[in-house]
PDB file of N, CA and C in Angstrom:
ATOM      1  N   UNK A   1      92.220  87.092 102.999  1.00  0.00           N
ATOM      2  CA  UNK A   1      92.505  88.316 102.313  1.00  0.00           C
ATOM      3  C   UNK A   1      92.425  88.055 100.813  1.00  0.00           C
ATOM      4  N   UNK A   2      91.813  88.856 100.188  1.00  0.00           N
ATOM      5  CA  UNK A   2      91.013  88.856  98.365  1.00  0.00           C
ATOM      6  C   UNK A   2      92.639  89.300  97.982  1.00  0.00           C
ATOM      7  N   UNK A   3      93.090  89.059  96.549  1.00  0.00           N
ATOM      8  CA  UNK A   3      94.507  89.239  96.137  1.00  0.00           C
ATOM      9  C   UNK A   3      93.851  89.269  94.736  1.00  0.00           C
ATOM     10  N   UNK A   4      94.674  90.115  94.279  1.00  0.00           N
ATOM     11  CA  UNK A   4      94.535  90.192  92.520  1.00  0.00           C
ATOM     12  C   UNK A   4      95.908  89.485  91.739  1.00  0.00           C
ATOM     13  N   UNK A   5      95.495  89.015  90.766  1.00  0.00           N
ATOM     14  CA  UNK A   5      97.043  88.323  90.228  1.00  0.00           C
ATOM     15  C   UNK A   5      97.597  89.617  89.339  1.00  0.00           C
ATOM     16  N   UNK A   6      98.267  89.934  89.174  1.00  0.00           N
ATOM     17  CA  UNK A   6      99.287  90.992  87.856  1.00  0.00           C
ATOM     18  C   UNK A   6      99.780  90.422  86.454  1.00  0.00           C
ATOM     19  N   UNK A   7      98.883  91.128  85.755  1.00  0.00           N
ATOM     20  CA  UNK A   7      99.124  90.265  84.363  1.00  0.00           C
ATOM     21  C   UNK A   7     100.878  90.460  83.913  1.00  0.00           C
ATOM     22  N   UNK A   8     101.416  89.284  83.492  1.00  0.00           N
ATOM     23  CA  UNK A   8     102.849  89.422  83.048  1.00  0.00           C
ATOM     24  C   UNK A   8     103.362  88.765  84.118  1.00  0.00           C
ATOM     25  N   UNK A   9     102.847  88.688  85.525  1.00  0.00           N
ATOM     26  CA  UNK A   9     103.706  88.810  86.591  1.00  0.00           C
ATOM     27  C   UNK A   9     103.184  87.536  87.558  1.00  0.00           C
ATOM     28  N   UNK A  10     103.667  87.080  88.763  1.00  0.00           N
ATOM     29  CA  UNK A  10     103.586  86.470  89.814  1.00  0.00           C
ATOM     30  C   UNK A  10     103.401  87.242  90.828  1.00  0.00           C
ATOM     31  N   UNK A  11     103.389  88.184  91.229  1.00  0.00           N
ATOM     32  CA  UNK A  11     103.148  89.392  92.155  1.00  0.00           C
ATOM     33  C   UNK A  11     101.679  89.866  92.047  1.00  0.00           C
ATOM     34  N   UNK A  12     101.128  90.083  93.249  1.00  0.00           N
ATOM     35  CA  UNK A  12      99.585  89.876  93.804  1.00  0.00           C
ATOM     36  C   UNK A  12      99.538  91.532  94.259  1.00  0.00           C
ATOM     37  N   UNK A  13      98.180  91.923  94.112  1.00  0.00           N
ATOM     38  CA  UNK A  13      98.041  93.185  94.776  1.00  0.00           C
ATOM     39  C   UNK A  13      96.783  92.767  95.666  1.00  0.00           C
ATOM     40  N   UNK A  14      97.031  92.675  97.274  1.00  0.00           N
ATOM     41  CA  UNK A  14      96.201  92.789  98.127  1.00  0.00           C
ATOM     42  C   UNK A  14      94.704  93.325  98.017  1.00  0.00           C
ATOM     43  N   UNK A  15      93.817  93.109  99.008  1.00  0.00           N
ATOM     44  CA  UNK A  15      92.422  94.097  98.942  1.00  0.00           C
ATOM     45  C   UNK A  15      92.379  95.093  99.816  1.00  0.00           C
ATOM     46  N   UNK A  16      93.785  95.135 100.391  1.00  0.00           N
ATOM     47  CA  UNK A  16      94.165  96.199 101.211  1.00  0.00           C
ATOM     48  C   UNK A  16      95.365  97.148 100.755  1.00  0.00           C
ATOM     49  N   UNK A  17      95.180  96.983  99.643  1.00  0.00           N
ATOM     50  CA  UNK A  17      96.209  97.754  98.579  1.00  0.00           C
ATOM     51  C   UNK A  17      97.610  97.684  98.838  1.00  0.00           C
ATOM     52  N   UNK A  18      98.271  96.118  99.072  1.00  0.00           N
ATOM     53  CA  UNK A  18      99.281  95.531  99.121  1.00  0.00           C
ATOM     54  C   UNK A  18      99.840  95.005  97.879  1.00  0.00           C
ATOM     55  N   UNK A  19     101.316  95.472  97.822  1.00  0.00           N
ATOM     56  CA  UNK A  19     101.927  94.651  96.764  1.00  0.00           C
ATOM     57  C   UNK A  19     102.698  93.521  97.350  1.00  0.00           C
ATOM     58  N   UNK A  20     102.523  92.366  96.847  1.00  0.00           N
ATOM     59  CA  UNK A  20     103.417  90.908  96.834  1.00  0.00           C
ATOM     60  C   UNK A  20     104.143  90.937  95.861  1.00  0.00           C
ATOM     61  N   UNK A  21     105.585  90.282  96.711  1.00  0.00           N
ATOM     62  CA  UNK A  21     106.626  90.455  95.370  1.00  0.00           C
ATOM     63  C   UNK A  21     106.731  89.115  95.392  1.00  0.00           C
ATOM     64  N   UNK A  22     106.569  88.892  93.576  1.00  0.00           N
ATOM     65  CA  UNK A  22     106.764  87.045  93.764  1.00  0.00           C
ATOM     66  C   UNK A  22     108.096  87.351  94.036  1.00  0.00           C
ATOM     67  N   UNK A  23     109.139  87.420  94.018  1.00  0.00           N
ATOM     68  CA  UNK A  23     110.355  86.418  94.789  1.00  0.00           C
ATOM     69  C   UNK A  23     110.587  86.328  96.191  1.00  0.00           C
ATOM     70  N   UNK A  24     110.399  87.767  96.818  1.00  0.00           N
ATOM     71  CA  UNK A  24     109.965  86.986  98.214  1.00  0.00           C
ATOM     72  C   UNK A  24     109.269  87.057  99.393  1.00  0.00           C
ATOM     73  N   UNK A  25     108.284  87.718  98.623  1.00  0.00           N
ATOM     74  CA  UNK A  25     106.872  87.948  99.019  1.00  0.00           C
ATOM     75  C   UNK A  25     106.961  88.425 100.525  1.00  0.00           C
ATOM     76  N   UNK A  26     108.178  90.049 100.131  1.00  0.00           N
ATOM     77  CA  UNK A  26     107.747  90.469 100.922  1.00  0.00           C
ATOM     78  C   UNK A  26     106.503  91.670 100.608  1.00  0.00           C
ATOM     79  N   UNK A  27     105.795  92.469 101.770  1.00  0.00           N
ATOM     80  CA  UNK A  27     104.385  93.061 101.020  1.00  0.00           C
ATOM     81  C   UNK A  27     104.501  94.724 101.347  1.00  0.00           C
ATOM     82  N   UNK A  28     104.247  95.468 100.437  1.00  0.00           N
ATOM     83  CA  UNK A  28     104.137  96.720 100.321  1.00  0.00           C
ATOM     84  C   UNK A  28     103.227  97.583 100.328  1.00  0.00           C
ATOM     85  N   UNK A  29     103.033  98.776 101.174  1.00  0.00           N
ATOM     86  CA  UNK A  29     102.249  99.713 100.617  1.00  0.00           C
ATOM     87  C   UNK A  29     102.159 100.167  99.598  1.00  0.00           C
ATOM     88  N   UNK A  30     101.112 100.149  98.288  1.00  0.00           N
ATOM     89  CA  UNK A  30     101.159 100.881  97.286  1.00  0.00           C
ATOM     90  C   UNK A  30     100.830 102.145  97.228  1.00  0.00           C
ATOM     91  N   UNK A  31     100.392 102.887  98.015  1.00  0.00           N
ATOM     92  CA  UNK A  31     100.428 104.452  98.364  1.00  0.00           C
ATOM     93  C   UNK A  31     101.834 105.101  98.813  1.00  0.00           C
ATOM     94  N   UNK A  32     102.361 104.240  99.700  1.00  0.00           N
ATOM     95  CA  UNK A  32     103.166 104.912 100.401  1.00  0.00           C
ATOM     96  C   UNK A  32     104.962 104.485 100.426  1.00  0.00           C
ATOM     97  N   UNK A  33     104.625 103.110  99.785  1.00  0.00           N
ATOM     98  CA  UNK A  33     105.854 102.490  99.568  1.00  0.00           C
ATOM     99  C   UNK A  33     106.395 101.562 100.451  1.00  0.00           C
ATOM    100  N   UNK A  34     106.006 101.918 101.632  1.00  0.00           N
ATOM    101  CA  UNK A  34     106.414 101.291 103.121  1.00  0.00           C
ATOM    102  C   UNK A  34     106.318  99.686 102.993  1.00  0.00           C
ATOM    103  N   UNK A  35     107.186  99.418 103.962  1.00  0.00           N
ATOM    104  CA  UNK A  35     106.987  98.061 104.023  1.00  0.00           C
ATOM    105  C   UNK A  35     106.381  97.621 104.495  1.00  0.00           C
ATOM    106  N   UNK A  36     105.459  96.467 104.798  1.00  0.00           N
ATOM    107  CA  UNK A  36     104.649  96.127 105.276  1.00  0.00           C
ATOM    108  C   UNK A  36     104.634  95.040 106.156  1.00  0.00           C
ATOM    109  N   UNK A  37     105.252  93.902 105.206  1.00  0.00           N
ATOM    110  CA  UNK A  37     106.134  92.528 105.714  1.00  0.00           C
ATOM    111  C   UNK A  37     106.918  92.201 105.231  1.00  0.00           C
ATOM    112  N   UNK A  38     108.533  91.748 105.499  1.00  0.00           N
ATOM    113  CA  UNK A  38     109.497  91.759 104.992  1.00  0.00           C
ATOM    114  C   UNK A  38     109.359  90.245 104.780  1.00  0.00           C
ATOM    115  N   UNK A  39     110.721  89.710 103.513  1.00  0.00           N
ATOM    116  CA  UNK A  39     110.290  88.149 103.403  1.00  0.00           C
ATOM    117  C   UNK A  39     110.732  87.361 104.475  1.00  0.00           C
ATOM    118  N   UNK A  40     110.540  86.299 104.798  1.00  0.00           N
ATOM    119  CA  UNK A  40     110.905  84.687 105.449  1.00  0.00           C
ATOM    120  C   UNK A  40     112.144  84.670 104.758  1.00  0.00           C
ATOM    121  N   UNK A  41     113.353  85.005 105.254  1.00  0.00           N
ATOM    122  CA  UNK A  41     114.038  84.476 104.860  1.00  0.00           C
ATOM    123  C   UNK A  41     114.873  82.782 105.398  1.00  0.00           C
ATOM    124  N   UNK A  42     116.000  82.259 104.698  1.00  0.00           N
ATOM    125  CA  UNK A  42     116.657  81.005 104.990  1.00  0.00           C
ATOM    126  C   UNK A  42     117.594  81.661 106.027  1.00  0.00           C
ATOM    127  N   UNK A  43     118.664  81.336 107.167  1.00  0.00           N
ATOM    128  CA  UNK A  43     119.525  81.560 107.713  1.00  0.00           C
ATOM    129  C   UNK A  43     120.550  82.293 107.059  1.00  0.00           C
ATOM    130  N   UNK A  44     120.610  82.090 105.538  1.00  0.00           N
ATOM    131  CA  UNK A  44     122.030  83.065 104.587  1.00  0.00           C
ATOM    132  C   UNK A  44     121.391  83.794 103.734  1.00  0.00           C
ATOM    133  N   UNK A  45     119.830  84.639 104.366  1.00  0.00           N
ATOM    134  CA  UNK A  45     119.357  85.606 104.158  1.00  0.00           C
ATOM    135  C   UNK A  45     118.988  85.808 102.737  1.00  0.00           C
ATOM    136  N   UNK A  46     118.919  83.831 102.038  1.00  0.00           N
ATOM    137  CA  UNK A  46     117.875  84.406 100.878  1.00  0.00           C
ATOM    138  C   UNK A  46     116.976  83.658 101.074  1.00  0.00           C
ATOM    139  N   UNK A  47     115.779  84.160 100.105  1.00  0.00           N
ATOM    140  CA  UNK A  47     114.412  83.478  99.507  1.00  0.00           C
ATOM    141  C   UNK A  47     114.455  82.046  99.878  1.00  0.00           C
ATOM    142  N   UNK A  48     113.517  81.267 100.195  1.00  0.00           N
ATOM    143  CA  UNK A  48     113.665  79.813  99.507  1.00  0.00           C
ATOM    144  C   UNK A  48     112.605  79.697  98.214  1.00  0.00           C
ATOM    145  N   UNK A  49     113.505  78.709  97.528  1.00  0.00           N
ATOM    146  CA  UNK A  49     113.723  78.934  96.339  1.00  0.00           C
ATOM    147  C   UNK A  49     114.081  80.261  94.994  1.00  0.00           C
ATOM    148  N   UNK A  50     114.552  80.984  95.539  1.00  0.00           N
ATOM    149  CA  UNK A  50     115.152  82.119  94.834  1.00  0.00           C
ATOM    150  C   UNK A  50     116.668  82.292  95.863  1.00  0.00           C
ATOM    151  N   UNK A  51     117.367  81.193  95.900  1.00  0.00           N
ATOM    152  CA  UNK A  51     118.651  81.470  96.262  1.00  0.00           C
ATOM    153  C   UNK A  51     120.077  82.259  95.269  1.00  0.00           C
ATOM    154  N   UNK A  52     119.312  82.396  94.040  1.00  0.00           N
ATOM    155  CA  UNK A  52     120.463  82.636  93.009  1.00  0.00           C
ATOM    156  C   UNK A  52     120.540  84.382  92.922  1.00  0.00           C
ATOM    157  N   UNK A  53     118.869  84.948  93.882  1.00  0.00           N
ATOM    158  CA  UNK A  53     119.157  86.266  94.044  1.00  0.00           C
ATOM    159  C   UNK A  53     119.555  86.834  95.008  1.00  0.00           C
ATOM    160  N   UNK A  54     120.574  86.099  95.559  1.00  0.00           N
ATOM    161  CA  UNK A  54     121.908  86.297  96.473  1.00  0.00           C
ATOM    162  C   UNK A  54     120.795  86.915  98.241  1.00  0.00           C
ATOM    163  N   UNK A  55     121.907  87.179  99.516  1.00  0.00           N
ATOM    164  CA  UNK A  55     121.157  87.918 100.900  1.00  0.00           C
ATOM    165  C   UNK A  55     120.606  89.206 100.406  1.00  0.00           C
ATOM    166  N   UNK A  56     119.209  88.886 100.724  1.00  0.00           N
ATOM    167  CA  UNK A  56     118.314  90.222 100.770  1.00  0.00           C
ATOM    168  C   UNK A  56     118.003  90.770 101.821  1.00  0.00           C
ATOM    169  N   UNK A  57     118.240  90.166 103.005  1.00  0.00           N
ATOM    170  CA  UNK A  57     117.967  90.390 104.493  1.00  0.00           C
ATOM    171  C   UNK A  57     118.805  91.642 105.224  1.00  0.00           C
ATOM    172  N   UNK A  58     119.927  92.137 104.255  1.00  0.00           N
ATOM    173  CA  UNK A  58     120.752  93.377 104.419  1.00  0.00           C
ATOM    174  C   UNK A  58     120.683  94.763 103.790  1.00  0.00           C
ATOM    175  N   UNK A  59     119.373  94.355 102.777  1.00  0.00           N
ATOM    176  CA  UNK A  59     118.581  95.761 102.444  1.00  0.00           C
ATOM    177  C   UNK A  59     117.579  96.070 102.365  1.00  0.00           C
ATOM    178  N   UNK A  60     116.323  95.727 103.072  1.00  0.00           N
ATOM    179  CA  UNK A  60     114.814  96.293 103.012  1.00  0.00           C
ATOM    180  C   UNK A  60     115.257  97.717 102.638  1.00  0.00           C
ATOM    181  N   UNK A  61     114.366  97.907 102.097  1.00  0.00           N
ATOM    182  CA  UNK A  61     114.274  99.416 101.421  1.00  0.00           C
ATOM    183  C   UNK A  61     112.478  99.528 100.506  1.00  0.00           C
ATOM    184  N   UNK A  62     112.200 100.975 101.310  1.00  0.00           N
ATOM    185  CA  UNK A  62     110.709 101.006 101.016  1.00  0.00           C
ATOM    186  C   UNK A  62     110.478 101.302  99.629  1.00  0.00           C
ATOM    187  N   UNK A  63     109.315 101.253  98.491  1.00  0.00           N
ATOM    188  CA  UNK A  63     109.434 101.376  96.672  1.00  0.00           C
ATOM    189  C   UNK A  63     109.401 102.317  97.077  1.00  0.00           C
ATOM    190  N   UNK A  64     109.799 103.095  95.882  1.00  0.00           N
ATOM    191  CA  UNK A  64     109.483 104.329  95.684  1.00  0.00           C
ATOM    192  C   UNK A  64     108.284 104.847  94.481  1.00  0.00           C
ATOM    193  N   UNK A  65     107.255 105.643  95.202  1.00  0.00           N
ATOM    194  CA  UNK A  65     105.891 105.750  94.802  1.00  0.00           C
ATOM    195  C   UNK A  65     105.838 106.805  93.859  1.00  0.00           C
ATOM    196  N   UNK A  66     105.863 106.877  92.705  1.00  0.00           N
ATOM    197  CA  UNK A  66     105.524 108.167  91.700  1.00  0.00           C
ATOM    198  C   UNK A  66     104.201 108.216  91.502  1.00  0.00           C
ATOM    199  N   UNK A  67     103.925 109.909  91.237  1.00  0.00           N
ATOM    200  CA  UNK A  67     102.264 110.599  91.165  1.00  0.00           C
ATOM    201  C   UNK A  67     101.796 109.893  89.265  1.00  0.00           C
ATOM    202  N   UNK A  68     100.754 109.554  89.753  1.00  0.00           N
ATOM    203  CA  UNK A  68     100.305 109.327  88.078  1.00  0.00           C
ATOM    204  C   UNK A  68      98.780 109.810  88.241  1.00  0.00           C
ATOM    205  N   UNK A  69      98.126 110.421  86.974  1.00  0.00           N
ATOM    206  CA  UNK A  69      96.893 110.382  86.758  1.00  0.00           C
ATOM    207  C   UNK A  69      96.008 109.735  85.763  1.00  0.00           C
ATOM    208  N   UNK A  70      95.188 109.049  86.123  1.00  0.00           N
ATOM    209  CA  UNK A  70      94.526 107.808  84.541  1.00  0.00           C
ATOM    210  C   UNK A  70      93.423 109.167  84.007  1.00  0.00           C
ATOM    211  N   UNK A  71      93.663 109.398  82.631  1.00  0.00           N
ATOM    212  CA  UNK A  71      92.936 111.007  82.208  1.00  0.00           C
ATOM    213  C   UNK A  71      92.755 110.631  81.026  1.00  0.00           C
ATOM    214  N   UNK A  72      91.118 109.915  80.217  1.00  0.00           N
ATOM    215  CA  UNK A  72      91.164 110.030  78.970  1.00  0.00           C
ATOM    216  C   UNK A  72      91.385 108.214  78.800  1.00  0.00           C
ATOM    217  N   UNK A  73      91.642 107.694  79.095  1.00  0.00           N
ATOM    218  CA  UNK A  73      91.925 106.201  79.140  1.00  0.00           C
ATOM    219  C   UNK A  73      93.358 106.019  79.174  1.00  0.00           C
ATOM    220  N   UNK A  74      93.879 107.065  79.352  1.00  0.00           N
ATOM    221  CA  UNK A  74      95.933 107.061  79.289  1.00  0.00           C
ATOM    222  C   UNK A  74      95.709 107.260  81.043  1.00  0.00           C
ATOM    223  N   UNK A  75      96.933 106.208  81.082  1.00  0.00           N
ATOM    224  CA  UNK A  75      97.873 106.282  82.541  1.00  0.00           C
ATOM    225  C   UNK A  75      98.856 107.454  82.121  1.00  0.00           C
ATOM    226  N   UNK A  76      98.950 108.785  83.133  1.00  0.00           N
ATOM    227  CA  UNK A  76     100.030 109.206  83.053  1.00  0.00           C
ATOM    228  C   UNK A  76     101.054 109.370  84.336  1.00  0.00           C
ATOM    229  N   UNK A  77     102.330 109.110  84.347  1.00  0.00           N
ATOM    230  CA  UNK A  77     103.302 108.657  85.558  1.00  0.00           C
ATOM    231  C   UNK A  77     104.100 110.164  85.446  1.00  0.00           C
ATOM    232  N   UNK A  78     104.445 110.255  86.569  1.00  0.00           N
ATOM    233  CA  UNK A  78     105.585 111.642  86.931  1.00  0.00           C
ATOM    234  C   UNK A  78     106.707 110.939  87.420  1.00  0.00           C
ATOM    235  N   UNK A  79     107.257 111.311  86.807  1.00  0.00           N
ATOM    236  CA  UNK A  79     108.754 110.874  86.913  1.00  0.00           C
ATOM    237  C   UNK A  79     109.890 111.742  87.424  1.00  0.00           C
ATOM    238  N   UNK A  80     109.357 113.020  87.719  1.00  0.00           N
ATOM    239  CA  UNK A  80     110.474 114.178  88.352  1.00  0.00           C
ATOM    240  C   UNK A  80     110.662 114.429  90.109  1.00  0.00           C
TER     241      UNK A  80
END
C-alpha cells in the first residue's frame, strides 16, 4: 500500500485515502471519519512506545470530518 508522509507530521495518508496516526497508528477514513483499524495496543491499553499518552483502548471514537472547498488556491474549511 503507496502512503504519503504529512509535512510537520509522522502521520501517513494511505492510497486508499487513509489517515495514520503516528502515535498509534490507528487508520481512518478521511471522507467519513470511520475507523478503519484501531491501534495494537500493550495489555494496559497503551501504544508501545507512547505509554505517557495514558489507555486509549477505552475510547475509539471516529474524526470528525468538516466540508472544505480548495477555490482560487485557498483551502476553505466549514466549521458550523
Amino acid at each position: 500500500m503507496k502512503t504519503l508522509n504529512l509535512p510537520h507530521t509522522e502521520s501517513t495518508i494511505t492510497s486508499d485515502h487513509g489517515l495514520v496516526c503516528r502515535w498509534h497508528q490507528s487508520c481512518f477514513d478521511l471522507f467519513s471519519g470511520e475507523i478503519r483499524n484501531w491501534a495494537q495496543l500493550q495489555q494496559d491499553g497503551t501504544a508501545p512506545g507512547y505509554e505517557h499518552t495514558g489507555d486509549i483502548s477505552k475510547n475509539p471514537a471516529k474524526l470528525t470530518v468538516y466540508p472544505y472547498l480548495i477555490q482560487d488556491g485557498y483551502l476553505w474549511i466549514g466549521l458550523d
